[in-house]
N, C-alpha and C. Protein backbone atom coordinates (compact mmCIF):
# COMPACT_ATOMS: atom_id res chain seq x y z
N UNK A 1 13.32 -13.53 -24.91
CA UNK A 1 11.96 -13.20 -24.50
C UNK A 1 11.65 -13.90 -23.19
N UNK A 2 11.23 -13.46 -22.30
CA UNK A 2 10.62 -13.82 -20.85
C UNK A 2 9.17 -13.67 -20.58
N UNK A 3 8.64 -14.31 -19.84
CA UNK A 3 7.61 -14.39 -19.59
C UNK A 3 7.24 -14.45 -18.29
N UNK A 4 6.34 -14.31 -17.94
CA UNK A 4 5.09 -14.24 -16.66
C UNK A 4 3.92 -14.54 -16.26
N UNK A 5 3.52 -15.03 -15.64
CA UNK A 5 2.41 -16.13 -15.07
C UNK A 5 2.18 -14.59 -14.16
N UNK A 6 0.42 -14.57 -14.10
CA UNK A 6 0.15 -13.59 -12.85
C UNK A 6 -0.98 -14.33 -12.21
N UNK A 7 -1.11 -14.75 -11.74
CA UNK A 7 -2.12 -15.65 -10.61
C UNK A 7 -2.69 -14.36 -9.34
N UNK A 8 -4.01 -14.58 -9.32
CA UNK A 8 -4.73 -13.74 -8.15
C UNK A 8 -5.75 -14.29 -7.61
N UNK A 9 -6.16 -13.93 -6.66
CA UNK A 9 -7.53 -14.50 -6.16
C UNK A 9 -8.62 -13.77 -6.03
N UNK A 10 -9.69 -14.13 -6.24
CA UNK A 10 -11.03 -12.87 -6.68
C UNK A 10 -11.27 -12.28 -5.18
N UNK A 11 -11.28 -10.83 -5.38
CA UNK A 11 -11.19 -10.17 -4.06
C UNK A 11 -12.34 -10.02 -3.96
N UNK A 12 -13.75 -10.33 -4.37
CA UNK A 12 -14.93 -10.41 -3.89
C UNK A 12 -14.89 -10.73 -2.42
N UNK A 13 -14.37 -11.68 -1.97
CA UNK A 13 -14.79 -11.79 -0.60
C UNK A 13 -13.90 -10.92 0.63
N UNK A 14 -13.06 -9.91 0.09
CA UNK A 14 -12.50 -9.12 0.60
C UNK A 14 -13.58 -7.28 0.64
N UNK A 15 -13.92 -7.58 -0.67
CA UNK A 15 -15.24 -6.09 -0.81
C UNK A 15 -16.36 -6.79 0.61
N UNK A 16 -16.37 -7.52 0.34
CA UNK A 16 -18.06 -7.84 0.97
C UNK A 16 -17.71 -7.99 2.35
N UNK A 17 -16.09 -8.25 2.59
CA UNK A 17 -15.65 -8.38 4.35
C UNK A 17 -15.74 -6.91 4.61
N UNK A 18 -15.96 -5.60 3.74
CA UNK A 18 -15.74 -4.06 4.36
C UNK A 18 -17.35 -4.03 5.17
N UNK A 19 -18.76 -4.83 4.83
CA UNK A 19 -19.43 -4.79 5.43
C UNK A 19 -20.23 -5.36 6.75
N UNK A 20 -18.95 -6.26 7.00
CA UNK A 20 -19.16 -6.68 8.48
C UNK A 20 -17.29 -6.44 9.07
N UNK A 21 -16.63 -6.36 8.81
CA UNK A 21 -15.48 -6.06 9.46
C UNK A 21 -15.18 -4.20 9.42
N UNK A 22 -14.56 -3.89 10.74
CA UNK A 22 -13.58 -2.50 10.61
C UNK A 22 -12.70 -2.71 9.80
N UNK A 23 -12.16 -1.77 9.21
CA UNK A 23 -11.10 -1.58 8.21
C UNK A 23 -9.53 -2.41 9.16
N UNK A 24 -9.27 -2.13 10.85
CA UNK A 24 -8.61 -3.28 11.07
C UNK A 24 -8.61 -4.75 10.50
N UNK A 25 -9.54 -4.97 11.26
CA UNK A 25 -10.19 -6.47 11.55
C UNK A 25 -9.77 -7.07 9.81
N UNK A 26 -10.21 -6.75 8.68
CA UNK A 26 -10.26 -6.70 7.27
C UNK A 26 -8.98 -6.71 7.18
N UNK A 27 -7.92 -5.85 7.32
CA UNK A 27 -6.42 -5.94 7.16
C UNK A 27 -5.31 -6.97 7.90
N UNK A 28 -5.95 -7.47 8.96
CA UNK A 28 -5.65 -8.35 9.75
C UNK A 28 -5.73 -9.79 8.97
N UNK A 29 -6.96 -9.44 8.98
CA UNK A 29 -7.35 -11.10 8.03
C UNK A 29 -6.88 -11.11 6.87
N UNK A 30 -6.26 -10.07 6.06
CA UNK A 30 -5.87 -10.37 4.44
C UNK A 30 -3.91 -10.26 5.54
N UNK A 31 -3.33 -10.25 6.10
CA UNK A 31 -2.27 -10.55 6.48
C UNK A 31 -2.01 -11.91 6.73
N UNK A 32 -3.50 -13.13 7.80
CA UNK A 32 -3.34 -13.74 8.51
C UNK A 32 -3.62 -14.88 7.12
N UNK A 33 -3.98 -14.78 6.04
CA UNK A 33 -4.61 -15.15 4.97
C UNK A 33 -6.13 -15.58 5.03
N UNK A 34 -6.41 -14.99 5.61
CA UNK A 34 -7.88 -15.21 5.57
C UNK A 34 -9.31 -14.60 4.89
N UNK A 35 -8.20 -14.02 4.05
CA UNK A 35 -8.80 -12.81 2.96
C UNK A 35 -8.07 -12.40 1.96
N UNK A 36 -8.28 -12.57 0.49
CA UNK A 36 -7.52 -12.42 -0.39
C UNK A 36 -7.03 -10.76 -0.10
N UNK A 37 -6.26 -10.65 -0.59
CA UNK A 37 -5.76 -8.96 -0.65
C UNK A 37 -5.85 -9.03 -2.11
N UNK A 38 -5.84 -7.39 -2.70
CA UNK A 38 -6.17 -6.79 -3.81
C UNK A 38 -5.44 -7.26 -4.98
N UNK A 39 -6.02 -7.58 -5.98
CA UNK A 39 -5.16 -8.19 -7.19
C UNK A 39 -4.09 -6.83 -7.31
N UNK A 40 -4.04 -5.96 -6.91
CA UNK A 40 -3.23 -5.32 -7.79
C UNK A 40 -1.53 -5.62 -6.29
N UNK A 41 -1.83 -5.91 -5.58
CA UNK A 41 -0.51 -6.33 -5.06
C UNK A 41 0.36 -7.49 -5.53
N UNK A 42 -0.53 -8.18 -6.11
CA UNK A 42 -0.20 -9.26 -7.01
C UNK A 42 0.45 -9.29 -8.44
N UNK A 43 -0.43 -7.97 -8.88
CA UNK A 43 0.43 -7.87 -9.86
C UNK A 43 1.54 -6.88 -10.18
N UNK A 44 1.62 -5.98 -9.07
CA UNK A 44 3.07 -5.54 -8.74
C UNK A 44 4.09 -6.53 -7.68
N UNK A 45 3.39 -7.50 -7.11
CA UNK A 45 4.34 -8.15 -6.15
C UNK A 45 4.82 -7.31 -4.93
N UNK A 46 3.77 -6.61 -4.44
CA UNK A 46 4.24 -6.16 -2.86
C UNK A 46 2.99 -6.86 -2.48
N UNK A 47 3.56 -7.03 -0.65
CA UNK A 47 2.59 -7.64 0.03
C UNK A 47 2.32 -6.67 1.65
N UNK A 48 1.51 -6.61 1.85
CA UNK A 48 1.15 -6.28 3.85
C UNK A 48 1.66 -7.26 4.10
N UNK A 49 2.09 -6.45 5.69
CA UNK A 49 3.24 -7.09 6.27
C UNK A 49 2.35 -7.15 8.30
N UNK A 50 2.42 -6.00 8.21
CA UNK A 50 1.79 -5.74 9.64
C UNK A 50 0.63 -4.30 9.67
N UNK A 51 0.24 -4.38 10.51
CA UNK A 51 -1.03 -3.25 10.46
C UNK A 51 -1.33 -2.69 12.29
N UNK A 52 -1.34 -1.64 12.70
CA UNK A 52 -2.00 -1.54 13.96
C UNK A 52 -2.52 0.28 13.68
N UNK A 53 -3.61 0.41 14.93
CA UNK A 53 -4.03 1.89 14.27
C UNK A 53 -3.28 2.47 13.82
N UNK A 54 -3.78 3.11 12.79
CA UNK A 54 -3.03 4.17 11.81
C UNK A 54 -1.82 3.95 11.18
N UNK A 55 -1.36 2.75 11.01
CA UNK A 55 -0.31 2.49 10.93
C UNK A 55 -0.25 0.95 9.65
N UNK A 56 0.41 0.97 8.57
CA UNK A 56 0.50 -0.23 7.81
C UNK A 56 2.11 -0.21 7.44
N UNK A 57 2.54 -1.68 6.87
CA UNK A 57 3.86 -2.08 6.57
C UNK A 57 3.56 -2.72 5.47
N UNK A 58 4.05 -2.45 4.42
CA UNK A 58 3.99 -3.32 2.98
C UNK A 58 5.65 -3.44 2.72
N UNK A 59 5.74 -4.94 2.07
CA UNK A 59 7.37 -4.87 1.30
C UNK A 59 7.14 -5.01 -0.49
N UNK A 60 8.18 -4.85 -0.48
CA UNK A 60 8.53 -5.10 -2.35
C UNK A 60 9.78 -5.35 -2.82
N UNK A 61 10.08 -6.49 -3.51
CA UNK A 61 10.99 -6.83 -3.87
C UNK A 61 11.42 -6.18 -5.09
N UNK A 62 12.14 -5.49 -5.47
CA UNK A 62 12.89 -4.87 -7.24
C UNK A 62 12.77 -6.47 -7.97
N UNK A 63 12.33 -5.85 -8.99
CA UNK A 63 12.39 -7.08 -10.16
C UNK A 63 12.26 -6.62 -11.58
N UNK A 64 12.44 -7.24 -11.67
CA UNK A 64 12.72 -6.56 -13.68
C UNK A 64 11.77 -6.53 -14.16
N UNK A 65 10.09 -6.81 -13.50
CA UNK A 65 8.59 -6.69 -13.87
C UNK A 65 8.31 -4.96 -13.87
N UNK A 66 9.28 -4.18 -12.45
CA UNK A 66 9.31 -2.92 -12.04
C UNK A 66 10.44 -2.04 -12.96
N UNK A 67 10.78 -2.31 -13.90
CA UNK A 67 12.06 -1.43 -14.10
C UNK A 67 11.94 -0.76 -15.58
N UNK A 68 11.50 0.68 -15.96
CA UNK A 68 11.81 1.58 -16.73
C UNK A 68 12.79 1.06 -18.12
N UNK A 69 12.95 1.86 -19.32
CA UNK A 69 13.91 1.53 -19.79
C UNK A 69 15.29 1.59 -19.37
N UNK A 70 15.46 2.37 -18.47
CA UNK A 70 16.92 2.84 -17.75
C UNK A 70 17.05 2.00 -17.27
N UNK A 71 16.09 0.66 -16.63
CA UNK A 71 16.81 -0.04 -15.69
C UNK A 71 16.98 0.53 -13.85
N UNK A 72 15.99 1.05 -14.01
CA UNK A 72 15.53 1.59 -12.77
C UNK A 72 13.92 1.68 -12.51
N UNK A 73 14.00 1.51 -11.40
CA UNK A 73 12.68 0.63 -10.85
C UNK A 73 11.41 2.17 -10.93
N UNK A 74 10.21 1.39 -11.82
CA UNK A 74 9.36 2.89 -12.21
C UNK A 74 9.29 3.52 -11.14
N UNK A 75 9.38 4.98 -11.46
CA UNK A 75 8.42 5.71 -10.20
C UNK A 75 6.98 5.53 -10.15
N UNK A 76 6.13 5.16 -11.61
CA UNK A 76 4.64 4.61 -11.16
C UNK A 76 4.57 3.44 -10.02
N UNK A 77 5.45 2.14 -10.01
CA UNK A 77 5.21 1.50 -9.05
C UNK A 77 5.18 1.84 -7.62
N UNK A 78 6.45 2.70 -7.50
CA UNK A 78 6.53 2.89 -5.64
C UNK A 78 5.71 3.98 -5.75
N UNK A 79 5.22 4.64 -6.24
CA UNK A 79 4.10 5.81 -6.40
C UNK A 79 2.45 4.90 -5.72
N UNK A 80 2.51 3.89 -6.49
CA UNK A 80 1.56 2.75 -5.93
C UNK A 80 1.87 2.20 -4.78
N UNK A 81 2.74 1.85 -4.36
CA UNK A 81 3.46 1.18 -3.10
C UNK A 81 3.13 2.49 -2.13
N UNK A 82 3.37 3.71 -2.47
CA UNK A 82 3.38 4.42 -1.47
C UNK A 82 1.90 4.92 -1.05
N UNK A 83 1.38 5.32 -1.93
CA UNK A 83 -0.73 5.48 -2.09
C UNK A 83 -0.82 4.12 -1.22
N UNK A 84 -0.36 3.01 -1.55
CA UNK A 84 -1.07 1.92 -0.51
C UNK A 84 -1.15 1.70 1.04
N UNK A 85 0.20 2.41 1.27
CA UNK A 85 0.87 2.34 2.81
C UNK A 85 -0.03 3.35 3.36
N UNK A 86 -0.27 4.32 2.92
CA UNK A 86 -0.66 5.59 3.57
C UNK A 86 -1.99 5.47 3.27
N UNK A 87 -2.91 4.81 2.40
CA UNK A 87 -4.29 4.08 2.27
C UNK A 87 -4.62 3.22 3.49
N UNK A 88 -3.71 2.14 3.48
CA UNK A 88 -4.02 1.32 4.46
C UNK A 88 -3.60 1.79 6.30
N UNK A 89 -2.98 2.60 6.04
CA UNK A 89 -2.80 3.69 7.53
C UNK A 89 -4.37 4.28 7.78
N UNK A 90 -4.74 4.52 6.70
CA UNK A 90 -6.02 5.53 7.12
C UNK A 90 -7.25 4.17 7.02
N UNK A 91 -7.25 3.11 6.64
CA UNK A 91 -7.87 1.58 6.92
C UNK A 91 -8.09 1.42 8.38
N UNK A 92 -6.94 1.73 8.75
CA UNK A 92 -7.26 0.62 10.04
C UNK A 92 -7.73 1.36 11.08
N UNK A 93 -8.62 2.82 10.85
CA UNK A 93 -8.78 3.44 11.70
C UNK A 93 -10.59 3.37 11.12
N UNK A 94 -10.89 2.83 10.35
CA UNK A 94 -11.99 2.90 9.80
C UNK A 94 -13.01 2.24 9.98
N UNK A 95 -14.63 2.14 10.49
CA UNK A 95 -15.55 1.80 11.01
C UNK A 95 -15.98 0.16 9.55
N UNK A 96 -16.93 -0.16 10.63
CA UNK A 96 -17.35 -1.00 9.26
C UNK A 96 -17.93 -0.47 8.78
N UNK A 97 -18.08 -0.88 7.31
CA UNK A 97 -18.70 -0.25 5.90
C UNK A 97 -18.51 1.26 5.48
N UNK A 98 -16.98 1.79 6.11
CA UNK A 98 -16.42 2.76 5.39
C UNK A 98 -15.41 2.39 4.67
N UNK A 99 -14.85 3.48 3.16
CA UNK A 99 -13.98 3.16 2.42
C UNK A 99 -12.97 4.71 2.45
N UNK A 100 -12.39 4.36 1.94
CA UNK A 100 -11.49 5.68 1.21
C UNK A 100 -11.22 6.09 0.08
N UNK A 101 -10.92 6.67 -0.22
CA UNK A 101 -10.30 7.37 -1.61
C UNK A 101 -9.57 8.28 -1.60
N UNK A 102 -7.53 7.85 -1.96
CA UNK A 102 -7.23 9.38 -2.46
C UNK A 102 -7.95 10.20 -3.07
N UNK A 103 -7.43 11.54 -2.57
CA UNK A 103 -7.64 12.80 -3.44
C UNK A 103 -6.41 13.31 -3.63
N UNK A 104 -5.12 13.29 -3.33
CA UNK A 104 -4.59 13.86 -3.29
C UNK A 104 -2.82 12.77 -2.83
N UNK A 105 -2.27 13.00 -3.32
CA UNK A 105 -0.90 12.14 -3.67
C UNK A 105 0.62 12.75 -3.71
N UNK A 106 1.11 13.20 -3.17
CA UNK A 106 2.27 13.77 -3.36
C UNK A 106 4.04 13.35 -2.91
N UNK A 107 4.45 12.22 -4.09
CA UNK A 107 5.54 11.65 -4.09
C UNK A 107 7.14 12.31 -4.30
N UNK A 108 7.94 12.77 -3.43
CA UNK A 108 9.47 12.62 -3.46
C UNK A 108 10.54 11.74 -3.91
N UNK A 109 11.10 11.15 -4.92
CA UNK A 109 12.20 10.53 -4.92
C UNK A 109 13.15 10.64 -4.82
N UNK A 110 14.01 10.17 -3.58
CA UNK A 110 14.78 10.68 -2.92
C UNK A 110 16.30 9.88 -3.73
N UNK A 111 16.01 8.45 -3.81
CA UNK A 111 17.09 7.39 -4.46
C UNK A 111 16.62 6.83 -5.14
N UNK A 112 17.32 6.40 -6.48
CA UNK A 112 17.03 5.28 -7.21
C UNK A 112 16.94 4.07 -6.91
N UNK A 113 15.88 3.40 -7.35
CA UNK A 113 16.02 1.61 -6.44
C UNK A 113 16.21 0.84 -7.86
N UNK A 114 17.40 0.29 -7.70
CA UNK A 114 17.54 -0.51 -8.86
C UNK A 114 17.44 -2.16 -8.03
N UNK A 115 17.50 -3.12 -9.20
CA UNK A 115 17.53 -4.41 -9.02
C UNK A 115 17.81 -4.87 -7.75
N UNK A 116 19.40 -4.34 -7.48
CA UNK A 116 20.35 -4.57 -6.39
C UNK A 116 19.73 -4.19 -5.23
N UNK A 117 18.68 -3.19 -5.08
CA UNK A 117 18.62 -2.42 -4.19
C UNK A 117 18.17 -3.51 -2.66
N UNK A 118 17.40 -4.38 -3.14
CA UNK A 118 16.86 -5.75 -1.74
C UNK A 118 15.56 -4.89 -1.65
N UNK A 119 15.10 -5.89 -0.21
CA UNK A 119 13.77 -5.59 -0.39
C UNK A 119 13.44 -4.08 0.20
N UNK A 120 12.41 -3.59 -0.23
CA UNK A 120 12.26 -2.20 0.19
C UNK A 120 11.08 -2.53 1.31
N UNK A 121 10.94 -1.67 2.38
CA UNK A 121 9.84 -1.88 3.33
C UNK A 121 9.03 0.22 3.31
N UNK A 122 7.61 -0.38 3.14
CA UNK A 122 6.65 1.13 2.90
C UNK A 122 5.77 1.53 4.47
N UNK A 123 6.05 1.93 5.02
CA UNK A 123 5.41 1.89 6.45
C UNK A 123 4.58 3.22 6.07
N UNK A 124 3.46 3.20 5.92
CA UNK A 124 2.31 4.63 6.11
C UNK A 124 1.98 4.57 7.19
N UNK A 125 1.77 5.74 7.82
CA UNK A 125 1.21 6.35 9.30
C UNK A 125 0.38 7.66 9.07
N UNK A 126 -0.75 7.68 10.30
CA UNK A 126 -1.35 8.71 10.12
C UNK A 126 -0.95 9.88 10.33
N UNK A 127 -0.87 10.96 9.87
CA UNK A 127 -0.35 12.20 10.34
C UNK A 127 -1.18 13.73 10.83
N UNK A 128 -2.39 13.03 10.11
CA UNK A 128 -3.45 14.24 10.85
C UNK A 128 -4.88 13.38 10.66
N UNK A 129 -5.39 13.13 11.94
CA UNK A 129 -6.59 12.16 11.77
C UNK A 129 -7.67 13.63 11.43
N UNK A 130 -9.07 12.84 10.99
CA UNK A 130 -10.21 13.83 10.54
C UNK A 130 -11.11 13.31 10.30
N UNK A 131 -12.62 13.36 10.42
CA UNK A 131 -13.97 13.34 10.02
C UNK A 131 -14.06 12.62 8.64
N UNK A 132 -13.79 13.96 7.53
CA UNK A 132 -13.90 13.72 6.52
C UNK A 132 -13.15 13.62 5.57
N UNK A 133 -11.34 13.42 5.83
CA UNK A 133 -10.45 13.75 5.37
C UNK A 133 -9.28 13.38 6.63
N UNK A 134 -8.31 12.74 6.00
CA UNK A 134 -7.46 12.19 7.29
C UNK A 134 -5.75 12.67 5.67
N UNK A 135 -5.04 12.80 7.17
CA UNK A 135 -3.19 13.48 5.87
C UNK A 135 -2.53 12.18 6.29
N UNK A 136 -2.01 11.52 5.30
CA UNK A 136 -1.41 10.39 5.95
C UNK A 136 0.23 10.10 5.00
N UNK A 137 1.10 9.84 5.44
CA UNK A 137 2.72 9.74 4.93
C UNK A 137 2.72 8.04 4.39
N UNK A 138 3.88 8.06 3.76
CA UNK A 138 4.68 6.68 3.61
C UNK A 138 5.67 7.34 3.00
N UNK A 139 6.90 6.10 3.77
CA UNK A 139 8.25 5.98 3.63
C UNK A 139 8.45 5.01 3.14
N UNK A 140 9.07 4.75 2.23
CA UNK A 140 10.42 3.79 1.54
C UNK A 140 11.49 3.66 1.70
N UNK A 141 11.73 3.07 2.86
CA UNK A 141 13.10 2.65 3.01
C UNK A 141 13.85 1.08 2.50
N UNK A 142 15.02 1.11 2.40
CA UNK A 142 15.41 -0.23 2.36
C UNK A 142 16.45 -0.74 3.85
N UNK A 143 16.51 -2.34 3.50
CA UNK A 143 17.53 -2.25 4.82
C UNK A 143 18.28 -1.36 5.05
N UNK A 144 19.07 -0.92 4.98
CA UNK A 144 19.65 0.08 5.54
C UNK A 144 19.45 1.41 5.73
N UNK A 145 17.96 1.38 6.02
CA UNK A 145 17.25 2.90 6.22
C UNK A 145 17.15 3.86 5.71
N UNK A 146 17.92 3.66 4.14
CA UNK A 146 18.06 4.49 3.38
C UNK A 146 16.31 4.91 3.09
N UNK A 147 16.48 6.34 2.88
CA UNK A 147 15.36 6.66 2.40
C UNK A 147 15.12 6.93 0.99
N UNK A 148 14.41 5.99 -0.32
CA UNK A 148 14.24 6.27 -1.10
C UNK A 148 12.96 6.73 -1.83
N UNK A 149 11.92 6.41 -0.92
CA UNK A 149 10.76 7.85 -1.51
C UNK A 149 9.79 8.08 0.12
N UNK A 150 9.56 8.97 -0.27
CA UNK A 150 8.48 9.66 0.72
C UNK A 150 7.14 10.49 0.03
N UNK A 151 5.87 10.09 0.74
CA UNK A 151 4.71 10.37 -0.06
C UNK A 151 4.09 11.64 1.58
N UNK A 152 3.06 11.74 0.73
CA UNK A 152 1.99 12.41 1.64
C UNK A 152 0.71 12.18 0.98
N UNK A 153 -0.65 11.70 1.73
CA UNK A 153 -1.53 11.54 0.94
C UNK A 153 -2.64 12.33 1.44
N UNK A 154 -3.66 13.07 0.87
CA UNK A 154 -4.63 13.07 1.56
C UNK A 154 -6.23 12.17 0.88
N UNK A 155 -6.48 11.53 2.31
CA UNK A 155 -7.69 10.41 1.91
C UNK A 155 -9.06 10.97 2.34
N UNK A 156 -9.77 11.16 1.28
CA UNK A 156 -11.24 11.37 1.79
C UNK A 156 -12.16 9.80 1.97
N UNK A 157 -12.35 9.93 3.46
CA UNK A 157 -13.34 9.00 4.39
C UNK A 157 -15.07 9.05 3.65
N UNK A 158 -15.05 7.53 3.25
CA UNK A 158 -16.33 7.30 2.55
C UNK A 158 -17.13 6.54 3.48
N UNK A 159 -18.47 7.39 4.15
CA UNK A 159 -18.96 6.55 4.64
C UNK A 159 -20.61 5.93 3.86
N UNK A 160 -21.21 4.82 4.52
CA UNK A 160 -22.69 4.61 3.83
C UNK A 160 -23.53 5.32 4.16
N UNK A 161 -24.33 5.21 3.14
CA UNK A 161 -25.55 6.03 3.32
C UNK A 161 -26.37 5.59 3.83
């Protein structure tokens, strides 16, 4: 039997940074640590890596927290890994006190990522900017460029009232 410790930090002061920071500025600072990032990276264990318009980098290490009964790493996780890259692509183009929300998610698995596989890197980019609705990708590659999933998302742009 194994066990796990999950430690996070209350992202309250990351909600309340969407109303004085751009969706940059906000991604910047949860890179530079100056802002908790979302418990749920925590409790899959990927992290942001780099961010510039339209553009985010998350990694993830395979671990046996991620792995199916087969012994292969879920497709719910990089399904999450990949919604995030292509979330945070459509972030950093975003005013203060706007949010997003998929609507729309559409994952490829191209390779299996088992244990062995090393770290995987998720780069989302924008692929069709918009008003009210922006199309945005992520890739999964690992070192060696292998491509093991590819997403497409589409994000509807929440602004205040």
């Amino acid at each position: 039997m194994s066990t796990r410790t999950h430690t996070w930090d209350d992202p309250q002061p990351t909600v309340d940074a969407v109303l004085r920071m751009t969706g940059l500025e906000l991604l910047q600072a949860v890179i530079r640590g100056e802002l908790p990032p979302p418990p749920i990276g925590s409790t899959l264990a990927y992290r942001i890596t780099a961010v510039s318009p339209g553009h985010a980098t998350f990694e993830i290490e395979p671990d046996i927290i991620h792995t199916n009964p087969g012994g292969v790493v879920h497709g719910g996780v990089l399904a999450t890994v990949l919604d995030t890259a292509a979330g945070a692509a459509v972030q950093t183009t975003l005013d203060i006190g706007e949010g997003l929300l998929t609507t729309d998610l559409n994952v490829k698995y191209l390779n299996p990522v088992l244990l062995t596989t090393g770290t995987l890197r998720c780069e989302g980019t924008i692929i069709n900017p918009g008003k009210r609705t922006m199309l945005a990708e992520a890739r999964l590659t690992g070192k060696d460029e292998r491509l093991y999933a590819h997403a497409t998302a589409t994000m509807s742009i929440i602004r205040p009232r």
